[in-house]
Every structure is written in C-alpha cells, then in structure tokens.
N, C-alpha and C. Protein backbone atom coordinates (compact mmCIF):
# COMPACT_ATOMS: atom_id res chain seq x y z
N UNK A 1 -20.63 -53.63 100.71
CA UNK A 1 -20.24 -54.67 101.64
C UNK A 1 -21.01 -54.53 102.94
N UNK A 2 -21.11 -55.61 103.41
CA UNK A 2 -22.11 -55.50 104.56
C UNK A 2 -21.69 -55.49 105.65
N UNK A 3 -21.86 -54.77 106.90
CA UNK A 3 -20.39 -54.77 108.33
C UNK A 3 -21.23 -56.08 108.68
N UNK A 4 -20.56 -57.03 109.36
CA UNK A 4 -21.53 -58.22 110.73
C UNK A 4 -20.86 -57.64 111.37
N UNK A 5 -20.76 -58.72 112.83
CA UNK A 5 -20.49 -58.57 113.96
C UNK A 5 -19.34 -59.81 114.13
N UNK A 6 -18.05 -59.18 114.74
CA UNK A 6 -17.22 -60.12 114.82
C UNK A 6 -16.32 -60.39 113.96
N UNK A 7 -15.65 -61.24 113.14
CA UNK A 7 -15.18 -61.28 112.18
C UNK A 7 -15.14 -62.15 111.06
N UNK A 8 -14.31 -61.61 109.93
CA UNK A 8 -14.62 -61.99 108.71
C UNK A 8 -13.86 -62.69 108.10
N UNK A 9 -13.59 -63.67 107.14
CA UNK A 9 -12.69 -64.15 106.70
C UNK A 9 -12.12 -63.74 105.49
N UNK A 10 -10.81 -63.07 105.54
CA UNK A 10 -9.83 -63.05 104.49
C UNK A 10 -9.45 -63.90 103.57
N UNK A 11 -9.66 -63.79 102.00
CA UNK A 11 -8.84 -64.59 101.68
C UNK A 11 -8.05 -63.97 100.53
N UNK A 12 -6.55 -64.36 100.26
CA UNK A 12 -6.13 -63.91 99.05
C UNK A 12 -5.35 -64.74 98.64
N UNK A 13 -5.00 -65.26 96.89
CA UNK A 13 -4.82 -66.13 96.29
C UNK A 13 -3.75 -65.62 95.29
N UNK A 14 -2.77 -66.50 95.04
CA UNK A 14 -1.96 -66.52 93.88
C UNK A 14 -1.14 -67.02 92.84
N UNK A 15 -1.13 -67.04 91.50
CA UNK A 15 -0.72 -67.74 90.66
C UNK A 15 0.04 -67.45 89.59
N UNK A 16 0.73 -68.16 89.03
CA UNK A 16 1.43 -67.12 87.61
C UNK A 16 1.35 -68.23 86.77
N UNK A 17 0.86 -67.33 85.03
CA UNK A 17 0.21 -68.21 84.48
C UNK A 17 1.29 -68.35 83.52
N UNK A 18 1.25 -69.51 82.48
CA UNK A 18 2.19 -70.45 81.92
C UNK A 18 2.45 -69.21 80.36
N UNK A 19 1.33 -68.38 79.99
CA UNK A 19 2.09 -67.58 79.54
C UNK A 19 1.62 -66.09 79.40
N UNK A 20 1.51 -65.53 78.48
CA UNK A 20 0.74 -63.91 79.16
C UNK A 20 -0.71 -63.81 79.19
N UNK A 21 -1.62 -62.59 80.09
CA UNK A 21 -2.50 -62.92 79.86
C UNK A 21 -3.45 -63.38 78.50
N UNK A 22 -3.00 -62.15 78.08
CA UNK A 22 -3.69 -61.96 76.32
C UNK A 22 -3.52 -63.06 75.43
N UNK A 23 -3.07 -63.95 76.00
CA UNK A 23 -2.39 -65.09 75.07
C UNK A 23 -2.86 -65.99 74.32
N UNK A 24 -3.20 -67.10 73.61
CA UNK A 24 -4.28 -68.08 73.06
C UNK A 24 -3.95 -69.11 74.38
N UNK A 25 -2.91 -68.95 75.17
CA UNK A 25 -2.34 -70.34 76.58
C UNK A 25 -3.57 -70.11 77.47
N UNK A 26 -3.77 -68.94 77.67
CA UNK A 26 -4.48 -68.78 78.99
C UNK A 26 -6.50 -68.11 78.44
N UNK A 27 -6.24 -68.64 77.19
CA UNK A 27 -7.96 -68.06 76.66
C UNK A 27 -8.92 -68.42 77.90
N UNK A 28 -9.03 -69.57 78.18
CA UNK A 28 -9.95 -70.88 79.16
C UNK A 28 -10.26 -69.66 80.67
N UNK A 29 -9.09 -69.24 80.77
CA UNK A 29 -8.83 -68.91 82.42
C UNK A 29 -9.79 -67.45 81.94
N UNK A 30 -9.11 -66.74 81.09
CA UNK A 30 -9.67 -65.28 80.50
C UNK A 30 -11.28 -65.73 80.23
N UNK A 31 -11.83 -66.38 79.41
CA UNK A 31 -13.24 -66.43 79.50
C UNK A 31 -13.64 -67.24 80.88
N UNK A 32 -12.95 -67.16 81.75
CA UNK A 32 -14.09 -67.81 82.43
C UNK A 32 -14.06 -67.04 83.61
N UNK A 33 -13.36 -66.15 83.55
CA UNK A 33 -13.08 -65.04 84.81
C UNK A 33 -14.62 -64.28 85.08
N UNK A 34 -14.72 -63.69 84.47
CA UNK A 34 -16.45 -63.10 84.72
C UNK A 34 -17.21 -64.01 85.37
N UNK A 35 -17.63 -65.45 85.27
CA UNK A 35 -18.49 -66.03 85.77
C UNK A 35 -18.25 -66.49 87.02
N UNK A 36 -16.80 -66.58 86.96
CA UNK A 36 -16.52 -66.92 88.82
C UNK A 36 -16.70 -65.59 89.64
N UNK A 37 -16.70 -64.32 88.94
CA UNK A 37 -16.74 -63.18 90.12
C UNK A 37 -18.09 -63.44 90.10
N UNK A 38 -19.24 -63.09 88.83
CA UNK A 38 -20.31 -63.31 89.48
C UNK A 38 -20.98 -64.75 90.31
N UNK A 39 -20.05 -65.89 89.85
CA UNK A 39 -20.78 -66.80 90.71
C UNK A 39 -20.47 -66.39 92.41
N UNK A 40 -19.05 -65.92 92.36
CA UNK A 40 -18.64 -65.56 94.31
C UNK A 40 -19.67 -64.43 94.66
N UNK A 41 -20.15 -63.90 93.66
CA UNK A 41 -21.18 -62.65 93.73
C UNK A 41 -22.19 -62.75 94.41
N UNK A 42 -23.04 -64.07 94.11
CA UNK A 42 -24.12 -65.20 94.04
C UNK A 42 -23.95 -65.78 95.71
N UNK A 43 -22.45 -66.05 95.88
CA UNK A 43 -22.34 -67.25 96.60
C UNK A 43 -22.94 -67.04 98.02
N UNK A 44 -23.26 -68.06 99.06
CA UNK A 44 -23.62 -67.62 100.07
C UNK A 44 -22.48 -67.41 100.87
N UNK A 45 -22.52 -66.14 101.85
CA UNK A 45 -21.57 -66.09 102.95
C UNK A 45 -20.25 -64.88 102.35
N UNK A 46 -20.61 -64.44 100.68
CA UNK A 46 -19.85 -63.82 100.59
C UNK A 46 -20.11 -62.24 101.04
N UNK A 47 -18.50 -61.52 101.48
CA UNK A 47 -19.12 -60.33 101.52
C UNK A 47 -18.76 -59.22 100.51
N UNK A 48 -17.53 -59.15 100.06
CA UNK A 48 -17.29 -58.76 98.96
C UNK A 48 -15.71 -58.68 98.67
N UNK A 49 -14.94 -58.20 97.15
CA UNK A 49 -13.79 -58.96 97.10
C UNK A 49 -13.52 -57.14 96.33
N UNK A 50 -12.43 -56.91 96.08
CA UNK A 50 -11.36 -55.89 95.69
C UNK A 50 -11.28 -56.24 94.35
N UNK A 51 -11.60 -55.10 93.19
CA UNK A 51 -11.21 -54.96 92.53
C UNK A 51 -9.87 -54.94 91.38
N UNK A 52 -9.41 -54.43 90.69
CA UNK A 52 -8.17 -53.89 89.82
C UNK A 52 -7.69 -52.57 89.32
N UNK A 53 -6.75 -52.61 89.86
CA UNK A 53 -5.93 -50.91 89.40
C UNK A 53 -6.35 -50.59 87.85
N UNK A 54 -7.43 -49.18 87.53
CA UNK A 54 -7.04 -49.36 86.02
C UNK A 54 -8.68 -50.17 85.62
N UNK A 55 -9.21 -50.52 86.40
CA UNK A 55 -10.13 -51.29 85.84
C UNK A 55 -11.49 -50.93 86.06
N UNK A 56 -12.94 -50.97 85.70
CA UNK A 56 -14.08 -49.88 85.89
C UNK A 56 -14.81 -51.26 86.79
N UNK A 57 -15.59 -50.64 87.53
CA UNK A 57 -16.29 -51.57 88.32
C UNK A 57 -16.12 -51.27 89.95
N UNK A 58 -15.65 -52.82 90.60
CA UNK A 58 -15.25 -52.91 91.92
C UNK A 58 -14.08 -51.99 92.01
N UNK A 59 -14.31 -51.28 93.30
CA UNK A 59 -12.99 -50.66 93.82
C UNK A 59 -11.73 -51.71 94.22
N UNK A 60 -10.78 -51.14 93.71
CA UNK A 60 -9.53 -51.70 94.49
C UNK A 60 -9.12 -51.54 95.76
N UNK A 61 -9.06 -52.08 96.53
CA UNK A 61 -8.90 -52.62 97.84
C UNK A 61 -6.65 -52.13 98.50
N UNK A 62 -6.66 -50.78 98.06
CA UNK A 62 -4.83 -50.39 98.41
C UNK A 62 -4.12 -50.77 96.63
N UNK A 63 -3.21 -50.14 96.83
CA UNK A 63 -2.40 -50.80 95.61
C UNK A 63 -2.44 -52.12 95.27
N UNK A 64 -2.28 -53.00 94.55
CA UNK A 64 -1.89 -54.00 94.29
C UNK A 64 -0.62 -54.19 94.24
N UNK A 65 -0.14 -55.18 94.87
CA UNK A 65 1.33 -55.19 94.88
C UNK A 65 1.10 -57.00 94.82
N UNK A 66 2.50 -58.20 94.84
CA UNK A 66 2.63 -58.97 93.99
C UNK A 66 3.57 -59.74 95.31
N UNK A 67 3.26 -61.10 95.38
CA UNK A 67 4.34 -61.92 96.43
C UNK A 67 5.70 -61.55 95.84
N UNK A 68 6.95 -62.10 96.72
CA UNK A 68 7.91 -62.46 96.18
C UNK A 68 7.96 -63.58 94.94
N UNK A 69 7.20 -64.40 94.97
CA UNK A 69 7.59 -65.30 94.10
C UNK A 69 7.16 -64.81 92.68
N UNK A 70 6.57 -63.73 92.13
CA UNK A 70 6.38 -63.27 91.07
C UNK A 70 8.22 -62.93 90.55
N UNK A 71 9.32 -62.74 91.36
CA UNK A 71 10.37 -62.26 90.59
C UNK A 71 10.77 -63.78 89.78
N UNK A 72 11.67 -62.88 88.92
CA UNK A 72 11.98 -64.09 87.93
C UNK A 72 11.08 -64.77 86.84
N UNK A 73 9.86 -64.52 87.14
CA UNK A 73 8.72 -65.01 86.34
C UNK A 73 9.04 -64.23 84.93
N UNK A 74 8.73 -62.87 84.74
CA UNK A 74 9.30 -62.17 83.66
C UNK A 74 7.59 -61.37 83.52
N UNK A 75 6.57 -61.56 84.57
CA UNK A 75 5.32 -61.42 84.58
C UNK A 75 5.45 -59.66 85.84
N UNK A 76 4.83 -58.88 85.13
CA UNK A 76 4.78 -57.52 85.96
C UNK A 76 3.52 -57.82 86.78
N UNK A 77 2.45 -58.27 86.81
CA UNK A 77 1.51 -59.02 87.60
C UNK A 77 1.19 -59.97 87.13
N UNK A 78 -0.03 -60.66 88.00
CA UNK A 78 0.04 -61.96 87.82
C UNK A 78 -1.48 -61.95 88.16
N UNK A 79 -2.12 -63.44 88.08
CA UNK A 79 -3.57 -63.86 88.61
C UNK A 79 -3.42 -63.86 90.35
N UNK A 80 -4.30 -63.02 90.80
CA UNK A 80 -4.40 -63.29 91.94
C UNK A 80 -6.23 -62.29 92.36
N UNK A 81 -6.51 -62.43 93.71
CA UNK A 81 -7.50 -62.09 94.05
C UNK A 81 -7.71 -61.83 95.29
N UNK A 82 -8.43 -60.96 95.69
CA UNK A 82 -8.49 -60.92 97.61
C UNK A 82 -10.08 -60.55 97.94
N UNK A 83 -10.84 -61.32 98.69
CA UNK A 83 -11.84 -60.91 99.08
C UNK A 83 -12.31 -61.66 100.58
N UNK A 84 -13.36 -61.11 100.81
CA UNK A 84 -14.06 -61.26 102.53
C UNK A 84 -15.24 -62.69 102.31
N UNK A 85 -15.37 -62.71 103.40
CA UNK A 85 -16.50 -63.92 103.66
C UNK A 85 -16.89 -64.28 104.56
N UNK A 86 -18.12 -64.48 105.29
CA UNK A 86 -18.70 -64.77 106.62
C UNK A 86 -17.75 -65.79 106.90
N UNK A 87 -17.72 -66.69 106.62
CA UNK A 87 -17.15 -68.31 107.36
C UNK A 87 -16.06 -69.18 106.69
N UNK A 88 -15.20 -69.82 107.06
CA UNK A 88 -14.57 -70.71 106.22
C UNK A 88 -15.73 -71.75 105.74
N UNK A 89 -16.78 -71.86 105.69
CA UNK A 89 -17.32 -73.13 105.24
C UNK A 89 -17.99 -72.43 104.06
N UNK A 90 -18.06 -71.10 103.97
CA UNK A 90 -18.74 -70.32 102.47
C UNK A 90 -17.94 -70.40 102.05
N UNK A 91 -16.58 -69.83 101.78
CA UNK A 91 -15.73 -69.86 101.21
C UNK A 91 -15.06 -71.13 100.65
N UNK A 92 -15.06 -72.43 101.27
CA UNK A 92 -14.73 -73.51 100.78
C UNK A 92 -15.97 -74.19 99.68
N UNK A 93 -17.24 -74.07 100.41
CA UNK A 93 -18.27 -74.06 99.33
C UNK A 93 -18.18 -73.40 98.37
N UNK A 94 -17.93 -72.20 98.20
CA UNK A 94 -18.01 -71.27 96.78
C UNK A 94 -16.44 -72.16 96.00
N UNK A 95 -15.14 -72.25 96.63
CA UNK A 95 -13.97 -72.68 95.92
C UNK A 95 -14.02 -73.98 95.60
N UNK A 96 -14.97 -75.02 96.29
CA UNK A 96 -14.65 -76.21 95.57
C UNK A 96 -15.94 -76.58 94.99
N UNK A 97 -16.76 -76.00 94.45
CA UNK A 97 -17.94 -76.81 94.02
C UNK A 97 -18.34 -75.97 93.04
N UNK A 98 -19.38 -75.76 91.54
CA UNK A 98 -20.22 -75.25 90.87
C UNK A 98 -18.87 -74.28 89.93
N UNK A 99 -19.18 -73.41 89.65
CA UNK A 99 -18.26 -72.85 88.90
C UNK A 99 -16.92 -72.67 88.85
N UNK A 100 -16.57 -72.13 90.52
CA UNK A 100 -14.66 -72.33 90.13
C UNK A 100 -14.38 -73.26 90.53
N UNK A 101 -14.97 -74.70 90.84
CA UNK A 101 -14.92 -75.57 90.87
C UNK A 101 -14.29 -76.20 89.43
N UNK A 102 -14.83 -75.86 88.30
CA UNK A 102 -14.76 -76.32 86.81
C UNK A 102 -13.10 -75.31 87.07
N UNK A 103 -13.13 -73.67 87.03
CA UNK A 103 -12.14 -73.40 86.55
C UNK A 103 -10.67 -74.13 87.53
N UNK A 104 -10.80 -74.17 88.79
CA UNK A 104 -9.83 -75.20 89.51
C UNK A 104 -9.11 -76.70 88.49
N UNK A 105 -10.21 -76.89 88.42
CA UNK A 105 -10.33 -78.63 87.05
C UNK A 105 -8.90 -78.20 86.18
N UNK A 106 -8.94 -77.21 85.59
CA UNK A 106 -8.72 -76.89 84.52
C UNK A 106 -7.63 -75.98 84.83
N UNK A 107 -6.89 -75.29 85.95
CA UNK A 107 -5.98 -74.79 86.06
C UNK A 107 -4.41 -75.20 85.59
N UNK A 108 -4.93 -76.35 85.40
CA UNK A 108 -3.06 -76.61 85.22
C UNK A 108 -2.46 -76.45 83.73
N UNK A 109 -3.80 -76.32 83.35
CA UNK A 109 -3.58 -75.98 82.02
C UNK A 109 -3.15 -74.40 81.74
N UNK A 110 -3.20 -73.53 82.21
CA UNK A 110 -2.83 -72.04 82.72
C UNK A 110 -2.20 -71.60 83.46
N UNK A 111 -2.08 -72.18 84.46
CA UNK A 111 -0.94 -71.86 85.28
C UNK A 111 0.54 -72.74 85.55
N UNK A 112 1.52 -72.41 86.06
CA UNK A 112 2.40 -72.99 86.34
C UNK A 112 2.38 -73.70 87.96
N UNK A 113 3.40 -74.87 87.84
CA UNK A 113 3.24 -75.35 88.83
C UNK A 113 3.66 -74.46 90.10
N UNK A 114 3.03 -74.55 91.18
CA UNK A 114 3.58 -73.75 92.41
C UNK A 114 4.45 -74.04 93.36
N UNK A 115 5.64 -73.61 94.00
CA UNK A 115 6.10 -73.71 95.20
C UNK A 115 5.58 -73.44 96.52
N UNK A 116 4.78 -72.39 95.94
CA UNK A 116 3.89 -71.51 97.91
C UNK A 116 3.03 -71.73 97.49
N UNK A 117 2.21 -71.56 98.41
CA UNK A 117 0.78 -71.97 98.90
C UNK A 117 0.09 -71.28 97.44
N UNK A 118 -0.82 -71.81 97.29
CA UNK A 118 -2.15 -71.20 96.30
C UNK A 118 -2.90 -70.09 96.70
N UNK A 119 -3.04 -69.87 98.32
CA UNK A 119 -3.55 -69.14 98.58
C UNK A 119 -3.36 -69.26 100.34
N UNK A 120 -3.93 -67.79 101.22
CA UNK A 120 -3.47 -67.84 102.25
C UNK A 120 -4.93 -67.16 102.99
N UNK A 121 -5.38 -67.39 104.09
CA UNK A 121 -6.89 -67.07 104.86
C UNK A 121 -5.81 -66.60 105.73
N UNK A 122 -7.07 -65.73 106.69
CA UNK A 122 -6.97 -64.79 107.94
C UNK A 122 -8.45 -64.40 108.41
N UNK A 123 -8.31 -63.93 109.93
CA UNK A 123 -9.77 -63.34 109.98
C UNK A 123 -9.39 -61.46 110.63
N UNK A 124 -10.06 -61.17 109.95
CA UNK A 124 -10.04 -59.69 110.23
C UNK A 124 -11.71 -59.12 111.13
N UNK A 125 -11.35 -58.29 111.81
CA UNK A 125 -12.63 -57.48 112.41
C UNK A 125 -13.55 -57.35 111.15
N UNK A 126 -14.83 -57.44 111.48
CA UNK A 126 -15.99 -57.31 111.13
C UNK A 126 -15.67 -55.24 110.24
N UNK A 127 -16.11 -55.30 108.97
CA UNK A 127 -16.40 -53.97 108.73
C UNK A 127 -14.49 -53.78 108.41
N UNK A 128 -13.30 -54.24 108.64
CA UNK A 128 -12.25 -54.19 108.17
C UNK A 128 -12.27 -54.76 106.48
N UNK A 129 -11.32 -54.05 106.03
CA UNK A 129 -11.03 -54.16 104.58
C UNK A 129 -9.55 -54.03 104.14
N UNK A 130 -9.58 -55.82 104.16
CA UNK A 130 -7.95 -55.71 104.04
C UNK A 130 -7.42 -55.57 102.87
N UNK A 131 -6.11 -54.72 102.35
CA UNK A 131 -5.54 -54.40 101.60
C UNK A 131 -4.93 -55.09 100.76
N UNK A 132 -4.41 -55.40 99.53
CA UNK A 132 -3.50 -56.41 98.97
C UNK A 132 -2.29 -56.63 99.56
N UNK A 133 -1.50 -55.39 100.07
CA UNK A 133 -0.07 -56.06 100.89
C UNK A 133 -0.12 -56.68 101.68
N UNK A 134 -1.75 -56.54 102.55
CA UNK A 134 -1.75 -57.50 103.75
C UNK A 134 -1.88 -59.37 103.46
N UNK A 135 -2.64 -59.76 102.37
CA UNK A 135 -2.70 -60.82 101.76
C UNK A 135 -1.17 -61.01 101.13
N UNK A 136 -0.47 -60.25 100.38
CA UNK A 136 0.89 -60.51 100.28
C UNK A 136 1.57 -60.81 101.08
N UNK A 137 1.86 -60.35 102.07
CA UNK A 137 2.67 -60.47 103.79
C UNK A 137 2.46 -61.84 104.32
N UNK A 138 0.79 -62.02 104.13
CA UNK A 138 0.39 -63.09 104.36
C UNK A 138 0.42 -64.77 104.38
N UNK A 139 0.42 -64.82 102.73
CA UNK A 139 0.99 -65.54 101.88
C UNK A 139 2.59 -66.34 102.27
N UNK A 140 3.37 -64.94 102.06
CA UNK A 140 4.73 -64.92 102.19
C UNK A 140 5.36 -66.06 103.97
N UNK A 141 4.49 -65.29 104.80
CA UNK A 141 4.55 -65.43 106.32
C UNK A 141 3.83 -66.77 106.06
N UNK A 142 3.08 -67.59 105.45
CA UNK A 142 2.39 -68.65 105.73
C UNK A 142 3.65 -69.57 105.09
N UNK A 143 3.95 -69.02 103.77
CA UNK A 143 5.40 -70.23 103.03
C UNK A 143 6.26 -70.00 103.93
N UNK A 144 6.72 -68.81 104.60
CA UNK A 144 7.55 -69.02 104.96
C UNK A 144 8.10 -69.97 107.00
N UNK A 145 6.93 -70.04 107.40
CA UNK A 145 6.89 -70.46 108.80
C UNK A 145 5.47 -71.51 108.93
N UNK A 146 4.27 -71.16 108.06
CA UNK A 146 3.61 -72.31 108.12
C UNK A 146 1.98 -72.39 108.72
N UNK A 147 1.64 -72.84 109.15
CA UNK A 147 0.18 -71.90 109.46
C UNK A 147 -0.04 -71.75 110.83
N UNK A 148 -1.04 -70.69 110.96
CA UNK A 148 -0.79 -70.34 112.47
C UNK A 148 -2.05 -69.10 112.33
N UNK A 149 -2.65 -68.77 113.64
CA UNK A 149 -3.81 -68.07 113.28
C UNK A 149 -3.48 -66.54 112.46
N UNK A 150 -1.99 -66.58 112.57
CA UNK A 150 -2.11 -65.61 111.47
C UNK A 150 -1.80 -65.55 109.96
N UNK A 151 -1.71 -67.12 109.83
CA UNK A 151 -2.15 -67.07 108.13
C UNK A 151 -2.51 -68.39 108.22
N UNK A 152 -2.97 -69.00 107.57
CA UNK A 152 -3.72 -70.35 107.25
C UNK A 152 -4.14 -70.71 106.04
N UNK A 153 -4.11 -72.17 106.06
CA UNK A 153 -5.19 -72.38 104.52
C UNK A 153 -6.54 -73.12 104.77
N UNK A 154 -6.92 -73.78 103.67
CA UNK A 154 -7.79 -74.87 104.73
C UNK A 154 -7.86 -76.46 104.77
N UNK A 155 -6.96 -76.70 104.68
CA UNK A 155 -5.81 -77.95 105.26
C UNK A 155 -5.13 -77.55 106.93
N UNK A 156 -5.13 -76.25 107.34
CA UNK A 156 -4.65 -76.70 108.73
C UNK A 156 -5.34 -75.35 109.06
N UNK A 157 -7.21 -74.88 109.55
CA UNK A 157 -7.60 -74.21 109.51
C UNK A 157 -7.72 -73.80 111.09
N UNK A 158 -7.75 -72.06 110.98
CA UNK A 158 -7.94 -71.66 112.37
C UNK A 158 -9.11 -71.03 112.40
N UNK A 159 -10.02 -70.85 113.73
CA UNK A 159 -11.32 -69.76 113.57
C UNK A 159 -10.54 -68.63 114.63
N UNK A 160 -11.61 -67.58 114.31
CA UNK A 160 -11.85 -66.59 114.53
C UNK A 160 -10.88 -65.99 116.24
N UNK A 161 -11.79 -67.06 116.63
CA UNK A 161 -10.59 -67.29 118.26
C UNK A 161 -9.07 -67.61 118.41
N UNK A 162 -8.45 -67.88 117.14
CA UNK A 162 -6.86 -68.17 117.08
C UNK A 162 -6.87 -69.86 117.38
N UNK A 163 -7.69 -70.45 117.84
CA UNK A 163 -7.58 -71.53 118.18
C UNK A 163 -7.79 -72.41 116.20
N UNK A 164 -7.20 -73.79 116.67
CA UNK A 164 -7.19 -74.79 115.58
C UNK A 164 -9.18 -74.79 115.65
N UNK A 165 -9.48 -75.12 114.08
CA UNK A 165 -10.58 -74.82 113.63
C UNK A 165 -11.05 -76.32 113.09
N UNK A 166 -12.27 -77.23 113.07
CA UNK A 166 -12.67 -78.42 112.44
C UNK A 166 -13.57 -77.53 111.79
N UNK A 167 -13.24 -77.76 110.22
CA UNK A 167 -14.33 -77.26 108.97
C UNK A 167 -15.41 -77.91 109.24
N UNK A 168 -16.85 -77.70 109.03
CA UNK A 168 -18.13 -78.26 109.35
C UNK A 168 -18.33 -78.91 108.09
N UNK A 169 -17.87 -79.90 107.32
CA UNK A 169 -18.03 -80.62 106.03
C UNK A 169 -19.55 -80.65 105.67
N UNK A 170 -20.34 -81.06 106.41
CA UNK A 170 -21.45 -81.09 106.25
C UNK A 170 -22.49 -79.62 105.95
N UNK A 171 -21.79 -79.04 107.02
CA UNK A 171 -22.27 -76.86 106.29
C UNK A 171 -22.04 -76.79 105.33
N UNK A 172 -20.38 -76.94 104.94
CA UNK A 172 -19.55 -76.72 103.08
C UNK A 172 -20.85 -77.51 102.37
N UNK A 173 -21.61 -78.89 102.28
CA UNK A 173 -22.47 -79.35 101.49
C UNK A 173 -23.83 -78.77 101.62
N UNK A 174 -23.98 -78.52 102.45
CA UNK A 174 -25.40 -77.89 102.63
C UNK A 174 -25.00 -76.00 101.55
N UNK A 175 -24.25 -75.08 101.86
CA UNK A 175 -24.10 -74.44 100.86
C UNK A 175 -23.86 -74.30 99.52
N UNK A 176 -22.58 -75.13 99.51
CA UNK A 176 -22.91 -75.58 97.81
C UNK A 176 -23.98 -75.73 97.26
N UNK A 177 -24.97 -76.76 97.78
CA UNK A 177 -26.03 -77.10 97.25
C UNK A 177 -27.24 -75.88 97.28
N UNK A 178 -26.61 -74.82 98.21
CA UNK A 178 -27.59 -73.63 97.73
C UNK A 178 -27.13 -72.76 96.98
N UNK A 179 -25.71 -72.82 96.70
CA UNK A 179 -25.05 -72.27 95.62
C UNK A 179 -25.48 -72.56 94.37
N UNK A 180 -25.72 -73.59 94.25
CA UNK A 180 -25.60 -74.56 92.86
C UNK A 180 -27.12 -74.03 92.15
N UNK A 181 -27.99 -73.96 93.35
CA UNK A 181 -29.17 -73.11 93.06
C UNK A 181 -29.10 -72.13 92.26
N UNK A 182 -28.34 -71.03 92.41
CA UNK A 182 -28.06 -70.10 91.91
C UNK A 182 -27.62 -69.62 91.16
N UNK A 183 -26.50 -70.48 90.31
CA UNK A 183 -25.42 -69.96 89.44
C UNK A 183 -25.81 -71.44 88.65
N UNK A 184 -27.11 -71.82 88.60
CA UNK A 184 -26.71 -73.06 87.09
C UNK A 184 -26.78 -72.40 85.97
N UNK A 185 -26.98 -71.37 85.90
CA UNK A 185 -27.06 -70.60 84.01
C UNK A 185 -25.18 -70.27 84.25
N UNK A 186 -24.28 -70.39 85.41
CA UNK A 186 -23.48 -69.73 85.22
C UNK A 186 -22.32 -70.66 84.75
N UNK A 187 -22.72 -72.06 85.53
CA UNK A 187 -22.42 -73.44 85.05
C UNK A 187 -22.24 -74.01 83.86
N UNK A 188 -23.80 -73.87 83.53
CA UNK A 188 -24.06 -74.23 82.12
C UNK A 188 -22.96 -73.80 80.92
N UNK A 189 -22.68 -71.78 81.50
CA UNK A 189 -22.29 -71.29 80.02
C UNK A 189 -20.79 -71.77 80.16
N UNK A 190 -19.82 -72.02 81.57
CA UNK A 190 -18.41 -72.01 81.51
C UNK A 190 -18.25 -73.80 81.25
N UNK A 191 -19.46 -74.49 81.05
CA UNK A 191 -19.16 -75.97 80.44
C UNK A 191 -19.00 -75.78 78.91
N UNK A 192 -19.38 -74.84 78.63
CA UNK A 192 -18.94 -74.93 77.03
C UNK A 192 -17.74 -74.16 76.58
N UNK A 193 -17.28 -73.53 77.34
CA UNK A 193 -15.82 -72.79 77.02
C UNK A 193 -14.75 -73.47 76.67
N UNK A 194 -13.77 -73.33 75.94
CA UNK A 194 -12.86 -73.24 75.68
C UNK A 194 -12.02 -73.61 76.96
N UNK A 195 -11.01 -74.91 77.34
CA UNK A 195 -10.05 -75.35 78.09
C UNK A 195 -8.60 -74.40 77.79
C-alpha cells in the first residue's frame, strides 16, 4: 500500500446472500469475485483493500467481525469488503462502471433485499489502515443517525475537510474510461459467467 499525503478514503460494504456461499444460488457472485478484486487491483486511485481470516494472499486488515444486521440471518459471515482509495471519484468509478459494475447488475439475484445502507465511506489519515470493526461501527452509526462526516455514502458525500462534498461527475467519467482500459480481458471473461 502506498502512504500519500493527507487522507484516504475508507470504504466498507455489506450484504447477506439469499443462500449459502457454496451454494448453486450464489454460483454468479462466487465466480465473479476474483475479477472484481483484480479489476479494484487495476483500478485507478486504488490503494489497497483487507483480506480474509483463513485465507492465503492479502492480509486481513483486524478480525473480521459482522454488522448487527447479520443476526437472525442464520449466516456466521456474510459478503462484505473493506478497502482504501485516493478519492471518492476512484472509488465511484471503479463501483459503478466495467466489472463490478456487471456484478452490481446482477446482485439481486444473490443477495437479499437490504434495510441498511449497502455500504458506508469515511476518510482516514494518509498511511492509516482501518480495521473491520471500524467499518462495522461505521455502517451501524450511518443506519443508525444518518450521514455526517463520520460515515457517509455517496448520495450525501463528505470530503476530507468534514465539510458536504460535490462528486466531480465528470473525474468519475474520465476514470472509468481509464479503467475500462485496463480490465477489458476482465470484462470480457465475467460477460460470459453464469448469473
């Protein structure tokens, strides 16, 4: 991971899927997981994202631990993810366009419908590495009171300064389109997968 200067954007995400992972329900989401880490891999502005307990590769980023809304599910974890990023406008470029763009398309077919947020942003110091409880807390504190520079989404976005944030729409297109550069073999292979 690379330190900048200043700070970085948090993000961590969560979902519970309609039935277990291993399942024939959720095949679509399971093959297409590899190509979205390496497309965020690819993406511009990323800096890097936390691993899985148990799993060879990326380090895990603190325990993993699980919102409240996982009780009752009958799910001991669930889909979720936490990683860094120069800007909200990389991060919205990498989530709505080219590869998890397709797997977004196609979520509802895997997951269940949600009550809380999908996911919750923050900005942390430059060279900080936030933990999964902190994205949990996060999450929780955003359903539960709403957004505010200390949790956000990007429907009511804050920068770096705490102040209310206008996304640069026109940056988000200008990256994508250098995204898209990059990850069309990654495109190509998750258009033929399995829904």
């Amino acid at each position: 991971m690379s330190a900048g200067v200043g700070k970085n954007l948090a993000m961590y995400n969560f979902g519970l899927h309609v039935a277990a992972y291993e399942s024939a329900a959720v095949e679509g989401f399971r093959l297409r997981e590899a190509a979205n880490f390496e497309a965020a891999a690819r993406a511009h502005g990323f800096i890097g994202r936390s691993g899985y307990t148990g799993e060879p590769g990326t380090s895990c980023w603190g325990q993993q631990v699980f919102p409240r809304f996982i009780e009752g599910s009958g799910f001991a974890t669930a889909p979720s993810s936490l990683s860094l990023w120069a800007d909200i406008e990389s991060l919205m470029a990498f989530s709505y366009s080219g590869v998890h763009a397709d797997a977004l398309k196609h979520a509802r077919h895997w997951n269940v419908r949600q009550s809380w947020p999908p996911l919750v942003l923050w900005w942390v110091d430059a060279g900080v590495v936030p933990e999964w409880k902190d994205g949990v807390e996060r999450l929780e504190y955003l359903h539960d009171k709403g957004p505010s520079a200390e949790a956000f989404s990007f429907k009511s976005p804050y920068g770096p300064d705490g102040a209310p944030l206008e996304i640069d729409r026109n940056r988000v297109k200008e990256i994508a389109a250098l995204n898209a550069g990059g990850q069309g073999d990654l495109l190509a292979h998750v258009r033929t997968l399995k829904i």
